[in-house]
Protein backbone atom coordinates (compact mmCIF):
# COMPACT_ATOMS: atom_id res chain seq x y z
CA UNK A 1 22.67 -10.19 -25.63
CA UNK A 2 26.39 -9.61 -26.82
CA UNK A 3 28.10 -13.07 -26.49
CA UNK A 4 30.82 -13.84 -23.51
CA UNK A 5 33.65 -13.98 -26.80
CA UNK A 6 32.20 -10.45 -28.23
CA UNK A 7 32.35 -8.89 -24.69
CA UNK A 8 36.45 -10.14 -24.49
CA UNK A 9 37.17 -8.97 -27.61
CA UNK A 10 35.22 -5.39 -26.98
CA UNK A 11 36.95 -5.41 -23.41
CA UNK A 12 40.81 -6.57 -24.70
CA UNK A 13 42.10 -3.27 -25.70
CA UNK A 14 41.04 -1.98 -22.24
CA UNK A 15 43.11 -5.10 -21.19
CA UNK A 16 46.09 -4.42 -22.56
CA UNK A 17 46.29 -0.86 -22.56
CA UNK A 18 45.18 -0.19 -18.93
CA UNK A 19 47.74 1.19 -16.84
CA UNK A 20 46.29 -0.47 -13.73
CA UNK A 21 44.75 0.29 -10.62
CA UNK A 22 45.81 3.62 -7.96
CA UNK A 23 47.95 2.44 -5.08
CA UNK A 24 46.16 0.68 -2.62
CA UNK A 25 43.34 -0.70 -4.93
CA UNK A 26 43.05 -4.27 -6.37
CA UNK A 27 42.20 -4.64 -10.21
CA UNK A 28 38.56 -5.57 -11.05
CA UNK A 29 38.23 -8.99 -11.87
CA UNK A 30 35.98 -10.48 -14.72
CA UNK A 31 34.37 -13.55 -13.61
CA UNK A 32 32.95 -15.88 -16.23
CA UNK A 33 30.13 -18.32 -15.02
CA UNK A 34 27.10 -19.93 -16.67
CA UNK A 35 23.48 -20.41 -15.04
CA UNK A 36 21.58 -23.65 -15.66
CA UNK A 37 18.61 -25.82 -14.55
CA UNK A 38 17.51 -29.65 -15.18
CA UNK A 39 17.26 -28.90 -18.56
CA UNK A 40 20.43 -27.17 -19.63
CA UNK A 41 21.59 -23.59 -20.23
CA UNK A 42 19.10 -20.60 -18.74
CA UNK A 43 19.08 -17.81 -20.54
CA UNK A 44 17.98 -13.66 -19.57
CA UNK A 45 18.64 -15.47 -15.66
CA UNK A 46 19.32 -12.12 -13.77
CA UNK A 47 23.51 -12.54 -12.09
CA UNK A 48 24.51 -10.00 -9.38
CA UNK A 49 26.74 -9.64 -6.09
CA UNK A 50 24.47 -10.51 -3.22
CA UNK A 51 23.49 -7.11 -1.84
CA UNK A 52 25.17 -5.56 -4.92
CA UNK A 53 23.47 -3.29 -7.14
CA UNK A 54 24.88 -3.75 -10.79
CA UNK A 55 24.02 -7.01 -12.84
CA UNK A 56 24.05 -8.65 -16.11
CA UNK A 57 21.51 -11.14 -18.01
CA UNK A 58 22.90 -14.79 -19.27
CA UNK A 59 23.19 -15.11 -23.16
CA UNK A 60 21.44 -17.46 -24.60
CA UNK A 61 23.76 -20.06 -23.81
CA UNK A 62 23.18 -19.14 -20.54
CA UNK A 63 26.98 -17.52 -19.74
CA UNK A 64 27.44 -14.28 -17.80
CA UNK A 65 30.40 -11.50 -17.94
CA UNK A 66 30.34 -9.97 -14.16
CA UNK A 67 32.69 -7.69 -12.78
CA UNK A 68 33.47 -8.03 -9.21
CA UNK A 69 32.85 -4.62 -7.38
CA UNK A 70 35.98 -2.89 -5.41
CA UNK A 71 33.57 -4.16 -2.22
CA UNK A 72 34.64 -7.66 -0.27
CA UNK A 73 31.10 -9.18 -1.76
CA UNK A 74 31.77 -12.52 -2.69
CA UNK A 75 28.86 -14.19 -3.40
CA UNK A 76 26.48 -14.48 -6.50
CA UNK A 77 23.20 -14.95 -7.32
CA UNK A 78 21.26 -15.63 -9.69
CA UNK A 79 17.30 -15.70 -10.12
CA UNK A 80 14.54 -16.19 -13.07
CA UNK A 81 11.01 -15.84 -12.92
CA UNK A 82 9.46 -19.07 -12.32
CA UNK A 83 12.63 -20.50 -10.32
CA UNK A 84 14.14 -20.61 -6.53
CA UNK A 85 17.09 -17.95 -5.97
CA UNK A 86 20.46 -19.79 -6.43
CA UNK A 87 23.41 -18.92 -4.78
CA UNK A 88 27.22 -19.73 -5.14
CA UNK A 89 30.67 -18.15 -4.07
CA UNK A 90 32.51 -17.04 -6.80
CA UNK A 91 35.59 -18.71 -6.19
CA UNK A 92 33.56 -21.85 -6.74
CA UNK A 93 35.26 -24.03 -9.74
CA UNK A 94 33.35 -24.29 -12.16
CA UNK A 95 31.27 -21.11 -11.29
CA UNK A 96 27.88 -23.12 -12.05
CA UNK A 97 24.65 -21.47 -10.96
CA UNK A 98 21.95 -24.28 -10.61
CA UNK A 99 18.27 -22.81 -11.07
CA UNK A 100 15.34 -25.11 -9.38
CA UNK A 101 11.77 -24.63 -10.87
CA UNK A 102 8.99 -23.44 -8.52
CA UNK A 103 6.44 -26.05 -7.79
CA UNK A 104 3.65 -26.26 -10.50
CA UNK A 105 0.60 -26.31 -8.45
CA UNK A 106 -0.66 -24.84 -5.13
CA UNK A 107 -0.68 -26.75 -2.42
CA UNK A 108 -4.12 -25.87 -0.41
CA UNK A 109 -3.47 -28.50 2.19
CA UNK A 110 -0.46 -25.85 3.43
CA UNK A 111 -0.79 -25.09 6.89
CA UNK A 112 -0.38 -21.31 7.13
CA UNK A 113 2.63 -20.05 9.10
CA UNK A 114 2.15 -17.61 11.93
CA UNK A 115 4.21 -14.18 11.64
CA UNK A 116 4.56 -13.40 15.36
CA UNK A 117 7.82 -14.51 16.87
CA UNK A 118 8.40 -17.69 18.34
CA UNK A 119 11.28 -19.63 19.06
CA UNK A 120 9.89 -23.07 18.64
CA UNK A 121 8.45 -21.98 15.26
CA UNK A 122 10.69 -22.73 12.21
CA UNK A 123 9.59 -20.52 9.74
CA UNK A 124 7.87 -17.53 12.42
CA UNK A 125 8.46 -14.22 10.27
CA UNK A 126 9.39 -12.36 13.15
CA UNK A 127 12.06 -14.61 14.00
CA UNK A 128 14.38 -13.60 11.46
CA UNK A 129 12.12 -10.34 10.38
CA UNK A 130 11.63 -8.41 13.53
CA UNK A 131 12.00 -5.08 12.90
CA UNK A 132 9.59 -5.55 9.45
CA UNK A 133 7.00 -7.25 11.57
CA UNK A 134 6.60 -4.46 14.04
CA UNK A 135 5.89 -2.23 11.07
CA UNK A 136 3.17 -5.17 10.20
CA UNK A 137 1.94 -4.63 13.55
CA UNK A 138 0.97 -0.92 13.46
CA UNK A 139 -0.70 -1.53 9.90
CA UNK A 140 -4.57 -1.46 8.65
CA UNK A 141 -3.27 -5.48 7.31
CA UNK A 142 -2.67 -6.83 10.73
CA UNK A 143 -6.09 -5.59 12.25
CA UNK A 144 -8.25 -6.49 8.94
CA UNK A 145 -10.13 -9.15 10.66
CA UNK A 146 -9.69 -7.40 15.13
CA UNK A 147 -10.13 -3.80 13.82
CA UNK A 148 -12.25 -3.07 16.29
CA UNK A 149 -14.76 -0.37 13.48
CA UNK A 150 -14.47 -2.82 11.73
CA UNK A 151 -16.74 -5.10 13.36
CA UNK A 152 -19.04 -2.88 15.02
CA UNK A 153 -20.51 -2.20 11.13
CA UNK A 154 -20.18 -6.51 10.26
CA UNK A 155 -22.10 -7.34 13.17
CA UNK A 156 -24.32 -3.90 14.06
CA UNK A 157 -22.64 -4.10 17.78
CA UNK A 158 -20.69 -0.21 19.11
CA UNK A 159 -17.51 0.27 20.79
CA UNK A 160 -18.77 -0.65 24.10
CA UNK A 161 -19.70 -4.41 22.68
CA UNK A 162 -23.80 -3.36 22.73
CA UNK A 163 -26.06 -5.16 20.02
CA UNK A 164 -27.98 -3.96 17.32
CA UNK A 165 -26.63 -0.35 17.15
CA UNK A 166 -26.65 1.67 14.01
CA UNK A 167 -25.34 -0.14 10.95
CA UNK A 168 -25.52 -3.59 10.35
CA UNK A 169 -24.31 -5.54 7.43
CA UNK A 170 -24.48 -9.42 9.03
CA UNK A 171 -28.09 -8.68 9.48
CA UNK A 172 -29.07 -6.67 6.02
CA UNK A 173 -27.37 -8.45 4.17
CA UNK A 174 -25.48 -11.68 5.85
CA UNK A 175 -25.51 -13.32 2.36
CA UNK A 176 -22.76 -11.16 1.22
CA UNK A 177 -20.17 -12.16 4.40
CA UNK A 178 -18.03 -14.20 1.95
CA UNK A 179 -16.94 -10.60 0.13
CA UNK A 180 -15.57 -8.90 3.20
CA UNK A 181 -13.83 -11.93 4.00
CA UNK A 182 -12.06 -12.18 0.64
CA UNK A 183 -9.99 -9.37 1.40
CA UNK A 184 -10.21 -9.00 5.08
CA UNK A 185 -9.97 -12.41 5.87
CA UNK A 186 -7.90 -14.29 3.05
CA UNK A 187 -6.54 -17.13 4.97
CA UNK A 188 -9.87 -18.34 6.27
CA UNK A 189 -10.72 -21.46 4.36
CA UNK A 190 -13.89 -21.27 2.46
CA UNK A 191 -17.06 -23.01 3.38
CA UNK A 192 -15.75 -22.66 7.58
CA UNK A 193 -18.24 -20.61 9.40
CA UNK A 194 -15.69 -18.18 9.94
CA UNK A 195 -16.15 -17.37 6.32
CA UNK A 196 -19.37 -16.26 7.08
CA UNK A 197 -18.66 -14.63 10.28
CA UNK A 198 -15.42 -13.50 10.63
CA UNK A 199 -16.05 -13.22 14.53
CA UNK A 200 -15.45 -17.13 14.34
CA UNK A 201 -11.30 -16.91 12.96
CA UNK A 202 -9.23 -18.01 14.76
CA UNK A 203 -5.51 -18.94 14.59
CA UNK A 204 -3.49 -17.26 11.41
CA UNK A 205 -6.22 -16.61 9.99
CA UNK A 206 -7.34 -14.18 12.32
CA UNK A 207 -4.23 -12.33 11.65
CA UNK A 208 -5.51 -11.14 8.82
CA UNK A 209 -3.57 -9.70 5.93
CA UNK A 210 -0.58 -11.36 6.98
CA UNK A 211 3.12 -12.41 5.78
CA UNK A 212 2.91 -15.47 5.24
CA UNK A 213 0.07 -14.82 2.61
CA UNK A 214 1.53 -12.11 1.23
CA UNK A 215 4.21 -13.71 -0.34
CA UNK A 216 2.82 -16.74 -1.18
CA UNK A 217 1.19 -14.51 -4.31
CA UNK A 218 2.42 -15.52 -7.69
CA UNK A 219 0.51 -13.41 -9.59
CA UNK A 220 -2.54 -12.47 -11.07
CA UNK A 221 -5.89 -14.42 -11.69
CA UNK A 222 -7.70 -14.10 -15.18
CA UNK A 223 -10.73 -12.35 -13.06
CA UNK A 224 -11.71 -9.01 -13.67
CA UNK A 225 -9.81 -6.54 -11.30
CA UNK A 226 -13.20 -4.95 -9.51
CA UNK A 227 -15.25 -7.94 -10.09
CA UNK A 228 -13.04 -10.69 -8.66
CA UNK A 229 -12.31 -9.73 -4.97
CA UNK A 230 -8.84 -10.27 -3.22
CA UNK A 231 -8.00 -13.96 -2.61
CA UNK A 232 -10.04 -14.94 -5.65
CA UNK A 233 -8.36 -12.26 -7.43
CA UNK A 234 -4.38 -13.61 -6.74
CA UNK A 235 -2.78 -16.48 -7.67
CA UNK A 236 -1.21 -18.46 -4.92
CA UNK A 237 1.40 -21.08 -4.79
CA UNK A 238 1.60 -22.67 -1.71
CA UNK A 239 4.67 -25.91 -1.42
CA UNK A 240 3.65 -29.37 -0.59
CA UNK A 241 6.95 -29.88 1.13
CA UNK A 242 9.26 -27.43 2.45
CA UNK A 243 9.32 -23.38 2.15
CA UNK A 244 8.63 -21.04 -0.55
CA UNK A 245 8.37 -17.16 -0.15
CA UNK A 246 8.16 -14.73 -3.51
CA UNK A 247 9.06 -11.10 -3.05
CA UNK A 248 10.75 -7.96 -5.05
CA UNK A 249 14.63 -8.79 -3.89
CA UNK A 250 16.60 -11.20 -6.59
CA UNK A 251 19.25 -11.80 -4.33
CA UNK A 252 17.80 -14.11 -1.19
CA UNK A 253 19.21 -17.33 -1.91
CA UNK A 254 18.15 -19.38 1.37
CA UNK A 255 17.06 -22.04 -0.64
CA UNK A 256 13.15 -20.86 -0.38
CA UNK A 257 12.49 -17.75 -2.18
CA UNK A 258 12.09 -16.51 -5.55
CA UNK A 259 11.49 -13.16 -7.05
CA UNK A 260 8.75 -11.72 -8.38
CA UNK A 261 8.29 -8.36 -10.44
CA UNK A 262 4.60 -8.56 -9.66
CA UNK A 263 5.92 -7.39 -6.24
CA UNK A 264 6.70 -3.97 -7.57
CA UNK A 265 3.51 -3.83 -9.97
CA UNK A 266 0.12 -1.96 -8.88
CA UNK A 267 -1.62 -4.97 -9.68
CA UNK A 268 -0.28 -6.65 -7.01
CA UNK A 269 -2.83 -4.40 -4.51
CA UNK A 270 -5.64 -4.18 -7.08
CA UNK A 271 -7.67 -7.22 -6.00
CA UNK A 272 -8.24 -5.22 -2.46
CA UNK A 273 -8.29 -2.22 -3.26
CA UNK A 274 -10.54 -2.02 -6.25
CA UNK A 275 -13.74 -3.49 -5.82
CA UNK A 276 -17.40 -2.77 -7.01
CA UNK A 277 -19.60 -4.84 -4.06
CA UNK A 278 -23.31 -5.41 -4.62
CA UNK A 279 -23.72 -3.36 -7.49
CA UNK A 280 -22.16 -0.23 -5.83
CA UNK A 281 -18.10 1.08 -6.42
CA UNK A 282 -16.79 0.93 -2.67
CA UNK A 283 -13.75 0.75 -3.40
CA UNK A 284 -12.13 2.92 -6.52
CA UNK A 285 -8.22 3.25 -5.27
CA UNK A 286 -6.55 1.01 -8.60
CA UNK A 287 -9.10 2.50 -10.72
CA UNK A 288 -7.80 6.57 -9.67
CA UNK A 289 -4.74 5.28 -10.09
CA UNK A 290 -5.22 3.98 -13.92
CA UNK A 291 -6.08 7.53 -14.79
CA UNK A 292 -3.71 9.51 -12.58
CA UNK A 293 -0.31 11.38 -13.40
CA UNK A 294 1.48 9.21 -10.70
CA UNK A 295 1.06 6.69 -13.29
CA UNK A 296 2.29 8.47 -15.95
CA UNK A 297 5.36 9.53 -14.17
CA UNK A 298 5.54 5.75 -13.53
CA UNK A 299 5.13 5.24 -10.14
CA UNK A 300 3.14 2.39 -8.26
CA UNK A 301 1.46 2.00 -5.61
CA UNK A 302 4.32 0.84 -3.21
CA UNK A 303 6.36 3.80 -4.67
CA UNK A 304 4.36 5.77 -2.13
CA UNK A 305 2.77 3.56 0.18
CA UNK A 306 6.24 1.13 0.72
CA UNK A 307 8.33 4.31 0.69
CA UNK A 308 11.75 3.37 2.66
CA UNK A 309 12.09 4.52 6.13
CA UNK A 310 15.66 4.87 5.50
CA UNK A 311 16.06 3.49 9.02
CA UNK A 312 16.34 -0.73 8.10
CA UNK A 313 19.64 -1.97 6.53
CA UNK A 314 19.43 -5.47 7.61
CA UNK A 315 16.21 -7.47 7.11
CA UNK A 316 16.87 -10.44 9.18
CA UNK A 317 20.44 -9.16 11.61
CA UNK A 318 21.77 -11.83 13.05
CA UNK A 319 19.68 -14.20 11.13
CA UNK A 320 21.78 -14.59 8.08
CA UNK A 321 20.89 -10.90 7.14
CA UNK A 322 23.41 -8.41 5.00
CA UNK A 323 23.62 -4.92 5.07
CA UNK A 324 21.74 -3.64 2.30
CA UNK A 325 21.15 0.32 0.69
CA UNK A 326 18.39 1.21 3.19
CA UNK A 327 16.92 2.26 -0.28
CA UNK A 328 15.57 -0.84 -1.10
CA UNK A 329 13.96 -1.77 1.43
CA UNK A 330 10.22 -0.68 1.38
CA UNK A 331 8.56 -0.11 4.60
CA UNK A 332 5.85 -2.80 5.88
CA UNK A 333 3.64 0.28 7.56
CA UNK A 334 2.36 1.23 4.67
CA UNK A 335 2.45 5.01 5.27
CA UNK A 336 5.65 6.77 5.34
CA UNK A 337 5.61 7.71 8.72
CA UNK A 338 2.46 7.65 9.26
CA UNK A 339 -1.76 8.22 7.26
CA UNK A 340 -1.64 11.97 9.23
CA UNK A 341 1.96 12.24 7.81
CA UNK A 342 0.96 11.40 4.31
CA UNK A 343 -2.44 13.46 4.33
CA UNK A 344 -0.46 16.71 5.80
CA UNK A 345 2.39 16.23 3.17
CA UNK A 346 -0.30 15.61 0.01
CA UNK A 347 -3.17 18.14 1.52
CA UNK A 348 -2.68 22.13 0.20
CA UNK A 349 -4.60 24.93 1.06
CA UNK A 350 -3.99 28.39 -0.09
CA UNK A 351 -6.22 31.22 1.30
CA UNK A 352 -6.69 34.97 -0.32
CA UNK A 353 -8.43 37.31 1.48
CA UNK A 354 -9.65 40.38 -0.18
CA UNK A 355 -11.41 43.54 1.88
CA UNK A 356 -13.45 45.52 0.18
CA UNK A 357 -15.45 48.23 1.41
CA UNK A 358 -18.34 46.54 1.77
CA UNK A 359 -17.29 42.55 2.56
CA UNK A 360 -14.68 40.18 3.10
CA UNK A 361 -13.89 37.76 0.02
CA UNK A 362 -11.93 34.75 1.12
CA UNK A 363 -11.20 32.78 -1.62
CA UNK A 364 -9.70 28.95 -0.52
CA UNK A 365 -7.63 26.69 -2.96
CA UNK A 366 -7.72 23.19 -1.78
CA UNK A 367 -4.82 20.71 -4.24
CA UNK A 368 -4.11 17.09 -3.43
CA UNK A 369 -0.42 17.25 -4.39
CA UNK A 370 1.53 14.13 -5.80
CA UNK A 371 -1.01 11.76 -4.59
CA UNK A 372 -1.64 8.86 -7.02
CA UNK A 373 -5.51 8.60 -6.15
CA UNK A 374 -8.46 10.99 -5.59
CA UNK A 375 -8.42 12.20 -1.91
CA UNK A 376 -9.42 10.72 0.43
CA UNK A 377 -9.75 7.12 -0.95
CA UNK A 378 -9.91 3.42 0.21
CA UNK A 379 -13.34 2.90 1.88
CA UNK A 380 -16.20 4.76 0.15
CA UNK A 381 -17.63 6.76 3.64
CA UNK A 382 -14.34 8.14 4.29
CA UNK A 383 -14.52 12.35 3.62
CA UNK A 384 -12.69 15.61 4.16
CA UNK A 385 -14.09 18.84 5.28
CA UNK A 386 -13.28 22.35 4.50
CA UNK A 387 -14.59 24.30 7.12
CA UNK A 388 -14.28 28.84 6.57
CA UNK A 389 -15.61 30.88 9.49
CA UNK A 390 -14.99 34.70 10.00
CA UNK A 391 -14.33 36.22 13.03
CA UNK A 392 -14.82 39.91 14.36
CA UNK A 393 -12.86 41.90 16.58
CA UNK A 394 -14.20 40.13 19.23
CA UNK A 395 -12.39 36.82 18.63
CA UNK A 396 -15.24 34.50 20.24
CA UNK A 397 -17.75 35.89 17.46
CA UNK A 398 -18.12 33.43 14.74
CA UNK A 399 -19.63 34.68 11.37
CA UNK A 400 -20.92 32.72 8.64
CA UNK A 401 -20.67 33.86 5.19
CA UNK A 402 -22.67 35.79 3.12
CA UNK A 403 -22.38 33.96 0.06
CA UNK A 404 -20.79 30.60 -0.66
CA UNK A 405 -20.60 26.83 -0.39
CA UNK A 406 -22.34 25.35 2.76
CA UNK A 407 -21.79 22.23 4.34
CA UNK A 408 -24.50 19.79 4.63
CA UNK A 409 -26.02 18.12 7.09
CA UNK A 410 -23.95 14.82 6.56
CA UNK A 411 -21.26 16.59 8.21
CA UNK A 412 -22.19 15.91 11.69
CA UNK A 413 -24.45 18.49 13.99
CA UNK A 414 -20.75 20.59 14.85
CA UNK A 415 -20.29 21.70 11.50
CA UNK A 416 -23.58 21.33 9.36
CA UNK A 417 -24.91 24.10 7.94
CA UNK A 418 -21.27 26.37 8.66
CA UNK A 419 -19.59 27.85 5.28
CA UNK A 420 -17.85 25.20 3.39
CA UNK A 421 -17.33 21.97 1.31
CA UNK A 422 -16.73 18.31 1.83
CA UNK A 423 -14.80 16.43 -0.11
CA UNK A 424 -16.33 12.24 -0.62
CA UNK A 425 -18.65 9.91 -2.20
CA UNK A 426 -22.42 10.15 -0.95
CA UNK A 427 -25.00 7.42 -0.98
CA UNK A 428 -28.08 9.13 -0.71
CA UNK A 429 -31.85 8.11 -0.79
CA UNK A 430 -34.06 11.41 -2.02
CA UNK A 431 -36.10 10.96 0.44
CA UNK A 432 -33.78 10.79 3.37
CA UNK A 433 -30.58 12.56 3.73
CA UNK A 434 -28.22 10.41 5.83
CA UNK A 435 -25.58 8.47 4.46
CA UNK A 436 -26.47 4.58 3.01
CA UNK A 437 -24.09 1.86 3.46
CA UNK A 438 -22.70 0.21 0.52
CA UNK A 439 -24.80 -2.86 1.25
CA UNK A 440 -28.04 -1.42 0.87
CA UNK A 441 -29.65 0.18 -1.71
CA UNK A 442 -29.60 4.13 -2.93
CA UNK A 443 -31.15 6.13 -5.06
CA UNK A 444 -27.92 8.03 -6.47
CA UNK A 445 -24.34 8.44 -5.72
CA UNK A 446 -21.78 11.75 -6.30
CA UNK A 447 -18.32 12.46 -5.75
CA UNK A 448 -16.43 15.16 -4.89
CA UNK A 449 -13.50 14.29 -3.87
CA UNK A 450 -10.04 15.82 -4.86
CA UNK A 451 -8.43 14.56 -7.91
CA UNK A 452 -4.67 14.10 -7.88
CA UNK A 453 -2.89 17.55 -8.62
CA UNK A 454 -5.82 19.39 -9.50
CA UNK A 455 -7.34 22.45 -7.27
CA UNK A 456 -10.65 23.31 -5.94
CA UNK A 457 -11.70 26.44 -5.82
CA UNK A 458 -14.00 28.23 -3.65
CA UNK A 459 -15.16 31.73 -2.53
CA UNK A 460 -16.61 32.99 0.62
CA UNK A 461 -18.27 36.45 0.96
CA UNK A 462 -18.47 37.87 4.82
CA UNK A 463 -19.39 41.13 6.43
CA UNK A 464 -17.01 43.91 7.21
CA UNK A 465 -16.89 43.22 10.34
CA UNK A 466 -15.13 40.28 9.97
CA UNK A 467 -11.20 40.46 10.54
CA UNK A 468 -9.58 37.27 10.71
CA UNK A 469 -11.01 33.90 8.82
CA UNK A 470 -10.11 30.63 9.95
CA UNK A 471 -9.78 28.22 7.64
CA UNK A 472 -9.68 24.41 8.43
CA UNK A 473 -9.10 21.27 6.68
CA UNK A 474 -10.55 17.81 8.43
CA UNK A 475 -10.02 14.00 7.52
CA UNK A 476 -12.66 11.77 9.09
CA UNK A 477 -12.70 8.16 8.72
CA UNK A 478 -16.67 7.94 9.24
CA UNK A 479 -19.53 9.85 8.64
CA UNK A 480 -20.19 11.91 12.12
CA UNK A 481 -23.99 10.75 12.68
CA UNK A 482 -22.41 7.20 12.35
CA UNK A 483 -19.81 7.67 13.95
CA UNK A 484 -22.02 8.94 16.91
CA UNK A 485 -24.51 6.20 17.28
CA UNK A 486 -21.43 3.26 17.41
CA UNK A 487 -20.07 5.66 20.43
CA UNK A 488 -16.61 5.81 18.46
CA UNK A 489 -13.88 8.00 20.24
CA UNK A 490 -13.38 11.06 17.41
CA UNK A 491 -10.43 9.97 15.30
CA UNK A 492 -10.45 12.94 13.39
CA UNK A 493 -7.50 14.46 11.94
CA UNK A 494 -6.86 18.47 11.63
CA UNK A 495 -5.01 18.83 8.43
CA UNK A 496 -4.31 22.48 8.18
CA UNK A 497 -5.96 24.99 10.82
CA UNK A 498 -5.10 28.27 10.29
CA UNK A 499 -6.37 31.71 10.67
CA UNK A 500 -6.03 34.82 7.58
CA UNK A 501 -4.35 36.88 7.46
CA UNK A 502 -1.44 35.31 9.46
């Protein structure tokens, strides 16, 4: 770090020798300041405009050099890993930046605050936060302990509230509850019965993945990412007294946050989304990841999945809010616009038909573009279909191919047994071919789905008779035959539908 009298003396020629600003412009001012705690001096503290982008690290003396932008910002801040956010104005004499340490331990007597808005409530996130808390609101997160799939596979019940229907995991295997409440459930205190039947939260805790818990997170636990499931997986630091928020900005200096790079790290979502349960991989997304070219290239997780909206420049307007590049501030959906959005933007298919004299070759490229994962991923029983079917002159005859890939009868009685492929983990016992749940044993377990920006290749052979093919590309959530006996609406999604030669 180049000392505050080596910067002057690299900067004094420009001094004297510049000729000054264009009309109408004030000169840029150089404003010398110094960042301490209890102790003394802070050095590498991070020193910046509020809402400005350029900054500069303390020396070790803990001084800073910072230029004041040709903006009216006026106030600096300065943060540190392990400390509150301080803020001062910068005509403050002297310009003194006082860091406060974070507490040392977590606090698990804190009474968890409530995100929804509410006037009496002093620390509500959508008070201040509204417009990021109705993004909360239409994400998986908010609906991890109500969604209402969810809980028709915990407790065996269907969508019309009936017992003892299809899949149950309280009743095979209600030793286990505590898992799915680790990440489902992770302000529930341990040892309630709600830990052991989510049905039973109530309160915050019933909201789920929620704000407040989200950014009480300091980091990382020394358990094996896989092994050691969400809460248990994430270090929390919760105050005895007052407020204390972490989160990827440096620059909120109410007196109760701090920033944290872990924000902005992978890791951060591994403890969820990366879990081996009873033996069996359910879920692989931070593991896909480790091995993908997003990672390469650098990206994270929130690269994609906190993507700006590019509508929010204010995170709290009218509650002590600034205007901020809309940039910066990631999305609390989770999706950029929304799952369909992100499936149709990463999803490719590229069809070649080829007519010979005596058949019809259709060959189908299927490419999961840019994604940072395999495709689909997240919950092990969720699968794509490619579905090929020829027609004749007479558009309502549908032909099957000659030759080719055919779908299987864990694709639902619609589309078993037509030409194509699905794309998804299968737990299958040999001597039964439905699907297993996680929770209960299986004989063997493949994979096919896509892997990030590499193609799958297929060919179907038809009659001559065949003019057009259709080609189809389908997301489903749930397997179709369990899907059926829980009576869930169809909450398919249609990809790409489209019919060759155009």
């Amino acid at each position: 770090m180049i000392s505050i009298r080596c910067l002057l003396l690299v900067l004094s020629p420009l001094l004297i020798f510049y000729p000054g600003p264009p009309v109408g412009l004030q000169p840029l001012a150089l404003l010398l300041g110094e960042v301490r705690d209890e102790h003394g001096p802070v050095a590498n503290a991070t020193v910046r405009f509020k809402g400005q982008f350029p900054f500069v690290l303390t020396d070790a003396d803990g001084r800073f050099a910072l230029q004041r932008p040709i903006s009216a910002a006026n106030h600096i801040v300065a943060s540190k890993t392990g400390y509150f956010i301080a803020g001062i104005e910068s005509d403050a004499v002297p310009l003194v930046l006082t860091l406060h340490r974070l507490p040392a331990n977590d606090c698990e007597r804190y009474a968890w605050v409530d995100p929804a808005p509410d006037p009496s409530g002093k620390h509500n996130c959508a008070n201040c936060h509204q417009a990021i808390y109705d993004e909360w609101q239409r994400s998986g997160h908010s609906r991890s302990v109500t969604n209402r799939r969810f809980l028709n596979l915990y407790d065996g019940s269907d969508w019309h509230g009936r017992p003892n229907v299809g899949w149950n995991f309280l009743a095979e295997n209600a030793d286990g509850a505590g898992v799915c409440t680790s990440c489902h459930g992770p302000t529930v205190p341990v040892g309630e019965d709600a830990y052991y039947d989510l049905r039973k939260a109530n309160g915050v805790a019933a909201r789920g993945v929620h704000c407040d818990y989200c950014h009480k997170i300091s980091g990382q636990t020394d358990g094996t990412i896989g092994l050691t499931h969400g809460r248990f997986g994430l270090r929390l630091l919760r105050p005895e007294r007052e407020q204390l928020f972490f989160g990827p900005l440096d620059d909120v200096d109410r007196g109760d946050d701090a920033f944290s790079p872990f924000y902005r790290d992978s890791r951060y979502c591994a403890s969820c989304h990366e879990g081996v349960v009873f033996g069996v991989p359910v879920y692989t997304t931070y593991s896909e990841w480790l091995e993908s070219p997003a990672r390469q290239e650098g990206k994270q997780c929130q690269t994609c999945h906190m993507t700006p909206t590019g509508a929010m420049t204010n995170i709290a307007p009218g509650k002590g809010g600034i205007a901020r590049n809309p940039k910066t501030l990631g999305n609390h959906r989770f999706f950029a616009g929304s799952q369909t959005d992100m499936l149709r933007r990463c999803l490719k298919v590229e069809v070649t038909l080829t007519r010979g004299t005596n058949d019809v070759r259709t060959a189908v490229a299927v490419r999961a573009s840019g994604a940072g994962h395999r495709v689909p991923t997240g919950f092990i029983d969720r699968h794509l279909l490619l579905v090929v079917e020829g027609t004749t002159a007479n558009a309502g005859d549908v032909v099957k191919a000659r030759e080719g890939p055919v779908l299987p009868d864990v694709a639902g009685k619609r589309f078993a047994e037509k030409s194509g492929k699905v794309f998804a983990k299968q737990r299958r016992d040999l001597a039964d071919p439905r699907p297993v749940p996680f929770w209960l044993p299986a004989d063997r377990m493949t994979d096919t789905r896509l892997l990030p920006d590499q193609t799958d290749r297929s060919v179907y052979v038809f009659g001559p008779e065949v003019q057009r093919v259709r080609v189809r590309l389908i997301y489903r959530r749930f397997w179709a035959e369990v899907a059926a006996s829980k009576s869930w609406p169809d909450d398919s999604v249609t990809v790409s539908d489209e019919m060759y030669p155009k």
